[in-house]
N, C-alpha and C. Protein backbone atom coordinates (compact mmCIF):
# COMPACT_ATOMS: atom_id res chain seq x y z
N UNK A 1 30.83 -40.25 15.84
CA UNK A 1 29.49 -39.74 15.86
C UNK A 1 29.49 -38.28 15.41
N UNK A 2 28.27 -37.66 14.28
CA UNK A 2 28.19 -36.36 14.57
C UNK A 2 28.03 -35.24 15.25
N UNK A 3 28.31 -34.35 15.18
CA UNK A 3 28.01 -33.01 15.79
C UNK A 3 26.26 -32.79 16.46
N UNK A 4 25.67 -33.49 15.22
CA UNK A 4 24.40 -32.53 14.81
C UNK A 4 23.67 -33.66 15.92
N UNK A 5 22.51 -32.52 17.11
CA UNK A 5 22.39 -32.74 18.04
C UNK A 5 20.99 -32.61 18.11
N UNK A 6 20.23 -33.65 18.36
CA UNK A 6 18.30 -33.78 18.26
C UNK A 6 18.11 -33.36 19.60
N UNK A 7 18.53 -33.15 20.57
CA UNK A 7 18.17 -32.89 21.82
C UNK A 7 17.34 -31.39 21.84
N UNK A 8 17.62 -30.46 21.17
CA UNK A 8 17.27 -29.27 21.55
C UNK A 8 15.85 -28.71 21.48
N UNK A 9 15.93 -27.72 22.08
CA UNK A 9 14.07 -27.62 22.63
C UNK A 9 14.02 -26.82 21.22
N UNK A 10 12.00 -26.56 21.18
CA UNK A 10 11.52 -25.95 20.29
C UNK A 10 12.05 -24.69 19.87
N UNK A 11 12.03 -24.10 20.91
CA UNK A 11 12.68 -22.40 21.00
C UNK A 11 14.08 -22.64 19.95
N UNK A 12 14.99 -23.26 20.83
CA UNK A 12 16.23 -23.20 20.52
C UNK A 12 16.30 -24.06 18.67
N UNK A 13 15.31 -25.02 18.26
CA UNK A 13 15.44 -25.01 16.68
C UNK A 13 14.67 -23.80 15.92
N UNK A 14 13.81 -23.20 16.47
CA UNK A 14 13.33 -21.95 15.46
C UNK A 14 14.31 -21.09 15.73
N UNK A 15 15.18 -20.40 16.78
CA UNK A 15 16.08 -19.95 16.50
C UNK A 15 17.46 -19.95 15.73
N UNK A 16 17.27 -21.11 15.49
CA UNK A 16 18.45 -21.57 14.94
C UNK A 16 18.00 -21.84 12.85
N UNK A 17 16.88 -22.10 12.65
CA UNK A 17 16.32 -21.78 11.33
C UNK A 17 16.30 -20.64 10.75
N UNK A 18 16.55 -20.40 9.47
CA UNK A 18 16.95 -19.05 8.10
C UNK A 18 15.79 -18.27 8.85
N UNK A 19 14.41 -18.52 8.88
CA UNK A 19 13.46 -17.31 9.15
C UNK A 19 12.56 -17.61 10.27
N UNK A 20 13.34 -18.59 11.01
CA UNK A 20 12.63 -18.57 12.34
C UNK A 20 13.31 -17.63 13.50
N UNK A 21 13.93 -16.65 13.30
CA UNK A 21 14.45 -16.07 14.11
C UNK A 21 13.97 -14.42 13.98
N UNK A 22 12.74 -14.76 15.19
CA UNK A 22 11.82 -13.81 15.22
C UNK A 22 12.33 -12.36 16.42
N UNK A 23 13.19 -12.55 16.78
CA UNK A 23 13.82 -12.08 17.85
C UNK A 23 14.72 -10.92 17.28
N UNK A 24 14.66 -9.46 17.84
CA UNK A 24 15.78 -8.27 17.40
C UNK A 24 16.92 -9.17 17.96
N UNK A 25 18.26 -9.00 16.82
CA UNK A 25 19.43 -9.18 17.80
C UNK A 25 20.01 -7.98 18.88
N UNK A 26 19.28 -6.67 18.54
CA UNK A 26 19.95 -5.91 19.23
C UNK A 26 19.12 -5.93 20.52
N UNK A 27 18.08 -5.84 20.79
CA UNK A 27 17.12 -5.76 22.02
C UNK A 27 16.68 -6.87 22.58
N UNK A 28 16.67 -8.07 21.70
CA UNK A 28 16.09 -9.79 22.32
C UNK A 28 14.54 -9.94 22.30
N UNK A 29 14.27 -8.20 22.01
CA UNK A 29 12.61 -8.40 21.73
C UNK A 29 12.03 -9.14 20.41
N UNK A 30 10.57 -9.63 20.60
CA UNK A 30 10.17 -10.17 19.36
C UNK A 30 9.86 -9.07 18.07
N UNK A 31 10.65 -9.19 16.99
CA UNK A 31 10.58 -8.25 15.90
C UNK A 31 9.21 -7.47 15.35
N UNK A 32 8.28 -8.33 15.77
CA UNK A 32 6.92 -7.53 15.79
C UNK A 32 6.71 -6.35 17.31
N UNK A 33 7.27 -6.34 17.69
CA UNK A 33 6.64 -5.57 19.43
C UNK A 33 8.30 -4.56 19.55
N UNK A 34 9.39 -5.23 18.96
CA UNK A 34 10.43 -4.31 19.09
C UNK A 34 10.63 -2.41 18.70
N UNK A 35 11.05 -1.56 18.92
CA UNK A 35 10.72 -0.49 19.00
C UNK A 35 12.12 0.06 18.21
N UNK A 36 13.22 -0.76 18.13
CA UNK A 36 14.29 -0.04 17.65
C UNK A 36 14.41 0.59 16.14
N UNK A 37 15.12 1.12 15.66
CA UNK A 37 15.31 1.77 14.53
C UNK A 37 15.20 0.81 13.43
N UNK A 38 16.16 -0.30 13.68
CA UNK A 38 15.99 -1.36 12.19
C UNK A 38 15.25 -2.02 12.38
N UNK A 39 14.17 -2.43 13.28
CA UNK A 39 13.43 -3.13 13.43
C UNK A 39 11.90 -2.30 12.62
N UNK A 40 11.74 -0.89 13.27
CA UNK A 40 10.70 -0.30 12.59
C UNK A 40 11.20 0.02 10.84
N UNK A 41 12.15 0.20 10.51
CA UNK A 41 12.24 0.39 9.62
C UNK A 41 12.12 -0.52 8.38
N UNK A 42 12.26 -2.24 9.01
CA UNK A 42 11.82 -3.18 8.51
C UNK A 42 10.44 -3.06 8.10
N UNK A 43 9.63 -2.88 9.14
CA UNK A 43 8.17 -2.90 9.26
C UNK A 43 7.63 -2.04 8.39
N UNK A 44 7.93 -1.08 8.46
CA UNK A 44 7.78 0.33 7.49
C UNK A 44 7.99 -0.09 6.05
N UNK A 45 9.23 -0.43 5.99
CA UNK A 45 9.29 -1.34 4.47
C UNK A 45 8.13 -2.42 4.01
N UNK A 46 8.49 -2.99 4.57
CA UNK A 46 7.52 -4.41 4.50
C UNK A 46 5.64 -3.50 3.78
N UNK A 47 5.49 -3.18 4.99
CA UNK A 47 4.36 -2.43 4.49
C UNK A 47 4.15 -1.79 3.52
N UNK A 48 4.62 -0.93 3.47
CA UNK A 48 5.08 -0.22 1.85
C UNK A 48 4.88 -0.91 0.88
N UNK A 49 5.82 -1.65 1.11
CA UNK A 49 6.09 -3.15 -0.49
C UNK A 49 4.41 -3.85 -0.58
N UNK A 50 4.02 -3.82 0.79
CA UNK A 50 2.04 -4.85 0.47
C UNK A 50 1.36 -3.87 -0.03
N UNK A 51 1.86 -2.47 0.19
CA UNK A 51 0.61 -1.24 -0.32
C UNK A 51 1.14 -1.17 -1.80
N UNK A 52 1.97 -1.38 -2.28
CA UNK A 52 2.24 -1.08 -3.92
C UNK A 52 2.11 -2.23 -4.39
N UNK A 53 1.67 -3.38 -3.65
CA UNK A 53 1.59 -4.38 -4.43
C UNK A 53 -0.27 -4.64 -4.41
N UNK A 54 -0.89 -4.10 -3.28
CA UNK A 54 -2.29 -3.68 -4.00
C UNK A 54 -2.67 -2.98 -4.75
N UNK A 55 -1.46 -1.52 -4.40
CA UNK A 55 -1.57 -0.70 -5.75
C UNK A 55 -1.60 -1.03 -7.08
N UNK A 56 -0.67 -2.05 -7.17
CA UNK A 56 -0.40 -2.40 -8.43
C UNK A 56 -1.55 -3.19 -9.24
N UNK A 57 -2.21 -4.36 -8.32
CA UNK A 57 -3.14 -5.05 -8.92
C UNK A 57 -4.12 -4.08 -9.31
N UNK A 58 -4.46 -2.81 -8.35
CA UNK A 58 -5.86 -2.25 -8.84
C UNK A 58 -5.37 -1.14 -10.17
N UNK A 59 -4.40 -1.01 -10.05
CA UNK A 59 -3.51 -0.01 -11.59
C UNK A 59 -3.77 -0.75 -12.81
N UNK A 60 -3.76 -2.38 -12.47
CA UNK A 60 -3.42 -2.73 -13.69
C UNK A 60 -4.78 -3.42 -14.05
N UNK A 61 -6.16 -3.33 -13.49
CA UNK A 61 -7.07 -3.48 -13.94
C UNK A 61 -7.67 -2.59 -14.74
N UNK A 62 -7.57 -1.39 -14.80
CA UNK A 62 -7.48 -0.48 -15.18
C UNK A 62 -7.02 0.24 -16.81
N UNK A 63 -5.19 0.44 -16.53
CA UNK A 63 -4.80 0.34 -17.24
C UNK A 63 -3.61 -1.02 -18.10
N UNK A 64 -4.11 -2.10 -17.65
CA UNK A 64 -3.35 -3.11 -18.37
C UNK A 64 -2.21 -3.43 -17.30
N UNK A 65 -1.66 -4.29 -17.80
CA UNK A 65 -0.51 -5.15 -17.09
C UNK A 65 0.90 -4.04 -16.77
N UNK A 66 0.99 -3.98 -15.76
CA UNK A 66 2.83 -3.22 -15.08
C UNK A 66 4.11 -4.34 -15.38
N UNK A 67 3.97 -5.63 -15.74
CA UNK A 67 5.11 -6.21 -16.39
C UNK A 67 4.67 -7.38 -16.03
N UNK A 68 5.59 -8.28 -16.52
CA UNK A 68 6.05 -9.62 -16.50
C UNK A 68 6.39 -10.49 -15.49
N UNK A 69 7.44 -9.96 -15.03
CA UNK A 69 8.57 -10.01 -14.04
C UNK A 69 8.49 -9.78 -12.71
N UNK A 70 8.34 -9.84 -11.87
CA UNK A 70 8.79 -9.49 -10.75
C UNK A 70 9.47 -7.96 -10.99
N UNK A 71 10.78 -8.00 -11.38
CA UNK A 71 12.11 -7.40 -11.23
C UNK A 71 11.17 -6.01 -11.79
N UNK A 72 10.49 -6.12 -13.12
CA UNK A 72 9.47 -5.14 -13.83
C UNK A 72 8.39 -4.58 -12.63
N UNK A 73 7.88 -5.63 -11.67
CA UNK A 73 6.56 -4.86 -10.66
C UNK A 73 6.62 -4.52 -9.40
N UNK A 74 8.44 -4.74 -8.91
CA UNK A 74 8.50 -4.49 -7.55
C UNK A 74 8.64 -3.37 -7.27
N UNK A 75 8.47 -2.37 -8.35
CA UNK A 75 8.95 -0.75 -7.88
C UNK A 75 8.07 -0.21 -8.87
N UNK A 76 6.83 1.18 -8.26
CA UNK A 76 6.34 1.94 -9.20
C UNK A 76 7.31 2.42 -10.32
N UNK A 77 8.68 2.84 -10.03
CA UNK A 77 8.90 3.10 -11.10
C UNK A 77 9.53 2.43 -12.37
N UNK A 78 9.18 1.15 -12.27
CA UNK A 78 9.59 0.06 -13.24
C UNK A 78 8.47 -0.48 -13.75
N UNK A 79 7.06 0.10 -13.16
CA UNK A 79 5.75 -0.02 -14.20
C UNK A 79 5.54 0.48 -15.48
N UNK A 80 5.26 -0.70 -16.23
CA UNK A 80 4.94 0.02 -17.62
C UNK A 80 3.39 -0.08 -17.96
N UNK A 81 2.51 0.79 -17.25
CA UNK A 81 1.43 0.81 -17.63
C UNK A 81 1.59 2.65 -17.72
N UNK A 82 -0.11 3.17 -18.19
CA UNK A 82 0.09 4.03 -19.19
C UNK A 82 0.34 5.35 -18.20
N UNK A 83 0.13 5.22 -17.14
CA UNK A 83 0.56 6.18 -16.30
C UNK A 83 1.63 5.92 -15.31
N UNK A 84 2.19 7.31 -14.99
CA UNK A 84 3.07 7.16 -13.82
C UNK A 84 2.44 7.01 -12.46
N UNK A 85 3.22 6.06 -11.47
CA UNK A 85 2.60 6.26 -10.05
C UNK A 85 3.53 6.08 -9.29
N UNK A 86 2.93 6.57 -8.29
CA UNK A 86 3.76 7.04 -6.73
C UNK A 86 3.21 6.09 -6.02
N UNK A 87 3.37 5.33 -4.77
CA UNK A 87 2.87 5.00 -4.06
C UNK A 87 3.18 5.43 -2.64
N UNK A 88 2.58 6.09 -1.69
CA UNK A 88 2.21 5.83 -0.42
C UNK A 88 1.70 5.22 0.60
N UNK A 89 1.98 5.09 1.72
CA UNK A 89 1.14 4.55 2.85
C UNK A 89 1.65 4.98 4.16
N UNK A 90 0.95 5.05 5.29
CA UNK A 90 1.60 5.34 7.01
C UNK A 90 1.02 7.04 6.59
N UNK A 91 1.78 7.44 7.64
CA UNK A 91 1.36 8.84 7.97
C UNK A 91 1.26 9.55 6.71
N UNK A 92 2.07 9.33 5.62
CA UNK A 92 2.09 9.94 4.29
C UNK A 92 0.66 10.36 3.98
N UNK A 93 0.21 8.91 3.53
CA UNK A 93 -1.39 8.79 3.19
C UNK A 93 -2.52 8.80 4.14
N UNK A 94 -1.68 9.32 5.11
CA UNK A 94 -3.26 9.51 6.43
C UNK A 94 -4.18 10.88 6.16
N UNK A 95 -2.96 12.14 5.58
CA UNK A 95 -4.31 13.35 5.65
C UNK A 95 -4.59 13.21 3.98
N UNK A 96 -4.51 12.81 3.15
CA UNK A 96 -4.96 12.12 2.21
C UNK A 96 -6.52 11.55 1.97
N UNK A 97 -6.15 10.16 3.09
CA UNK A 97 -7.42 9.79 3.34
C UNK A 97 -8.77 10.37 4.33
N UNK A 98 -8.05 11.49 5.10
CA UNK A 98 -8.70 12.37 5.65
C UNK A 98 -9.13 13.14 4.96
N UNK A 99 -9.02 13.54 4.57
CA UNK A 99 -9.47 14.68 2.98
C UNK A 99 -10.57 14.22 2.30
N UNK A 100 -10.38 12.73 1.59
CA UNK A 100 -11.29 11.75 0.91
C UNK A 100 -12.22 11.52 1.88
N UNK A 101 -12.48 11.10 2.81
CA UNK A 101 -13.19 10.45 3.61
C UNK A 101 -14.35 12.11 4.17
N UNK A 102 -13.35 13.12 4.59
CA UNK A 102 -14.28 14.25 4.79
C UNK A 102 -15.32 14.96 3.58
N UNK A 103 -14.65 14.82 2.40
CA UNK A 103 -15.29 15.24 1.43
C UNK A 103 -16.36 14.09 0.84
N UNK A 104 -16.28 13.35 1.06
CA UNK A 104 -17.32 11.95 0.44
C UNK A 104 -18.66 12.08 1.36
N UNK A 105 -17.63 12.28 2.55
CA UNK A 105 -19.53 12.42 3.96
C UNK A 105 -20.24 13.43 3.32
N UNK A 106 -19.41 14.62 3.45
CA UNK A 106 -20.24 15.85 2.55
C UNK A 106 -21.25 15.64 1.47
N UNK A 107 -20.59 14.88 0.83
CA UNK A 107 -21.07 14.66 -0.73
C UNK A 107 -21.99 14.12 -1.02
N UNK A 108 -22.03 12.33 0.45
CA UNK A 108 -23.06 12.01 0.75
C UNK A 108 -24.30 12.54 0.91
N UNK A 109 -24.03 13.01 1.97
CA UNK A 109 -25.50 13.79 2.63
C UNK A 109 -26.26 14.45 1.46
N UNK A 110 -25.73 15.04 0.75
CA UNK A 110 -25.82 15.93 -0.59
C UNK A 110 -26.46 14.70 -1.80
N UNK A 111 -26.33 13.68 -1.56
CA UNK A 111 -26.46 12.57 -2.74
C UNK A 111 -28.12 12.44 -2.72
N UNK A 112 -28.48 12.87 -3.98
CA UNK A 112 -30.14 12.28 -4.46
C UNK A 112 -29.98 11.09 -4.88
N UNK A 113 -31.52 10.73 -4.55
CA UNK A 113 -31.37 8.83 -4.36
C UNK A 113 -31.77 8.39 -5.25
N UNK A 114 -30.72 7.42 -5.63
CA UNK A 114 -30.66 6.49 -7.30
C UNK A 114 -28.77 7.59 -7.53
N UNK A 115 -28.63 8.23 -7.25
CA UNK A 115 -27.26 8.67 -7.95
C UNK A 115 -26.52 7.67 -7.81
N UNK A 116 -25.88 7.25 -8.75
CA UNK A 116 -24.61 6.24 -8.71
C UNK A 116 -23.61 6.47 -9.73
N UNK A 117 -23.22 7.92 -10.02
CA UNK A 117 -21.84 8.35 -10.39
C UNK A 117 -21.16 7.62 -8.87
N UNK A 118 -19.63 7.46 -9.94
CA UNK A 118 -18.54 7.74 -9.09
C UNK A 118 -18.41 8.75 -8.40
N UNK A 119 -17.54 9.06 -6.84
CA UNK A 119 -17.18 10.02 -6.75
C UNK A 119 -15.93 10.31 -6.94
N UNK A 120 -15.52 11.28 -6.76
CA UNK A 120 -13.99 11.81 -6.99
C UNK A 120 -14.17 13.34 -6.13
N UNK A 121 -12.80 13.31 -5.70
CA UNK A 121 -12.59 14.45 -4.53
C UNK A 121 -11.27 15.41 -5.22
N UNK A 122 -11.75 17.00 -4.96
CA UNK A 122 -11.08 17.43 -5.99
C UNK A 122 -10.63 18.55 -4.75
N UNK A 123 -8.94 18.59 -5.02
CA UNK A 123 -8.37 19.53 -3.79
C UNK A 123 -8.20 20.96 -4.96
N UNK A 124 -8.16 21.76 -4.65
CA UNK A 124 -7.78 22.82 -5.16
C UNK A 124 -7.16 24.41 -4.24
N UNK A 125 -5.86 24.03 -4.33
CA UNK A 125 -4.82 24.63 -3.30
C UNK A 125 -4.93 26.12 -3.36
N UNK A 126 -4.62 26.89 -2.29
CA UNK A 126 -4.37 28.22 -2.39
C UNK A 126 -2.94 28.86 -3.35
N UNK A 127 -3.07 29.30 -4.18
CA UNK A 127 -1.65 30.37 -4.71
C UNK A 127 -1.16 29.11 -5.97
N UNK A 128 -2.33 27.97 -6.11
CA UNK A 128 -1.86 27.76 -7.85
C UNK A 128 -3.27 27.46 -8.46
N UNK A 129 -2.61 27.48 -9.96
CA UNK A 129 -3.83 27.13 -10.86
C UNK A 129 -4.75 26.07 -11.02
N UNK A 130 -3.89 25.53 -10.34
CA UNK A 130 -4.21 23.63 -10.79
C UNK A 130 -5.09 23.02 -9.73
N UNK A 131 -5.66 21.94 -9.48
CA UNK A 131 -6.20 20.72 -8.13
C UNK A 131 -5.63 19.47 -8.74
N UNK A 132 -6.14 19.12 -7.61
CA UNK A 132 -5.84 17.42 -8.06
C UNK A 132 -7.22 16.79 -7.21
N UNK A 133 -6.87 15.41 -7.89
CA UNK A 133 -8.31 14.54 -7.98
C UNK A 133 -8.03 13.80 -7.58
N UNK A 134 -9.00 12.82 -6.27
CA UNK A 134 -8.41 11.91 -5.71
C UNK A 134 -9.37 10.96 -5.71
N UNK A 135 -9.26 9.69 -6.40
CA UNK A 135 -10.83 8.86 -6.59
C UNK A 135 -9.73 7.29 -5.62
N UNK A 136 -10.79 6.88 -5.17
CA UNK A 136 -10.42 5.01 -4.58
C UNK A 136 -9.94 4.61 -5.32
N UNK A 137 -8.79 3.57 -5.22
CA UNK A 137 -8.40 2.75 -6.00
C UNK A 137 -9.50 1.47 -6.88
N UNK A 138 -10.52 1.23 -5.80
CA UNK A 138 -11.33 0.79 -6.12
C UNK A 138 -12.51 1.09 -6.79
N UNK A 139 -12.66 2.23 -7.16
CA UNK A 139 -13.61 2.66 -7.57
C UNK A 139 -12.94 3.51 -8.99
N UNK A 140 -11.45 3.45 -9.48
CA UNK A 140 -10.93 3.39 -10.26
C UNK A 140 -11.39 3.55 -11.81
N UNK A 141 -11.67 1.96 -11.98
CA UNK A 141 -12.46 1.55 -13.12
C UNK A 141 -13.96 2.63 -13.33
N UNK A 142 -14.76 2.35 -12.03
CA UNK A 142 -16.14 2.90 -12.30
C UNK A 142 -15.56 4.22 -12.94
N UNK A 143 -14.89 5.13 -12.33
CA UNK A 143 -14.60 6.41 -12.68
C UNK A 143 -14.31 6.68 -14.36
N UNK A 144 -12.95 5.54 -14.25
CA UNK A 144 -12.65 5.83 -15.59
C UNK A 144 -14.11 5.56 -16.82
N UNK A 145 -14.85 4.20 -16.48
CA UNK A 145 -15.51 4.46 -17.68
C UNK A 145 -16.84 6.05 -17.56
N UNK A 146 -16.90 6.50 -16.89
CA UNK A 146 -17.66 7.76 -16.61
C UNK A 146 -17.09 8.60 -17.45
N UNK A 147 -15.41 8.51 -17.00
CA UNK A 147 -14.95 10.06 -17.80
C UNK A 147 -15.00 9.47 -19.64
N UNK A 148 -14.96 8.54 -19.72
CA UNK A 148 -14.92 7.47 -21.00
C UNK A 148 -16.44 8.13 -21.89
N UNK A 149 -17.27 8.16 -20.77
CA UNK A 149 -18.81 8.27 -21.64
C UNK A 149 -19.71 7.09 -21.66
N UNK A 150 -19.23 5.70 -21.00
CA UNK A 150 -19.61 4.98 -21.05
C UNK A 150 -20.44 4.31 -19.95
């Protein structure tokens, strides 16, 4: 007779399956609620990888297709569309969106009715020449055809 044994409870076959093993090995906690180092750092990843992969779809409506491949769209910097990008998310992009979100209320209140430009939020730092411009991903397109003329 074989080895291989039908007796075992539910628990004990999802543990025993490639990605049913939801459990830290180091703590026994469930990998969602666990607190340890490789466990958050999973999470942290993971996330990351879903924010550049929305990034990516709304980039490439925009400016055209970031590749083919997989191997071509799993990393901003293996996009070949016409610009370079960075992607962020987590605390990175929190005073970011604090910034956007404070300057848009402003802008609001300020908005005569029927306006339907895009907006765009423009930082302009102490001790250089330059700002930068920070428009929604979603609101992307609208922008671009504005600066377009169209």
């Amino acid at each position: 007779m074989s080895d291989f044994n039908l007796d075992l409870s539910k628990e004990a076959q999802v543990s025993r399956s490639p990605g049913g093993n939801r459990r830290c090995p180091t703590t026994g906690e469930l990998k969602r609620n666990c607190k340890c180092r490789p466990c958050i750092g999973r999470r942290s990843k993971y996330k990351g990888q879903r924010k550049q992969r929305d990034a990516r779809k709304g980039i490439e409506k925009v400016f055209g297709s970031a590749g083919k491949y997989s191997s071509q769209t799993g990393h901003e910097e293996l996009w070949r569309t016409r610009v370079r990008v960075e992607v962020k998310s987590g605390a990175m992009a929190k005073t970011v969106d604090t910034f956007y979100r404070n300057t848009k209320g402003q802008s609001d209140q300020a908005k005569a009715i029927g306006d339907t430009r895009p907006y765009v939020a423009v930082a302009m730092p102490d001790g250089v020449s330059f700002g930068y411009a920070v428009v929604r991903l979603d609101h992307l397109d609208a922008f671009m055809s504005a600066a377009r003329g169209e």
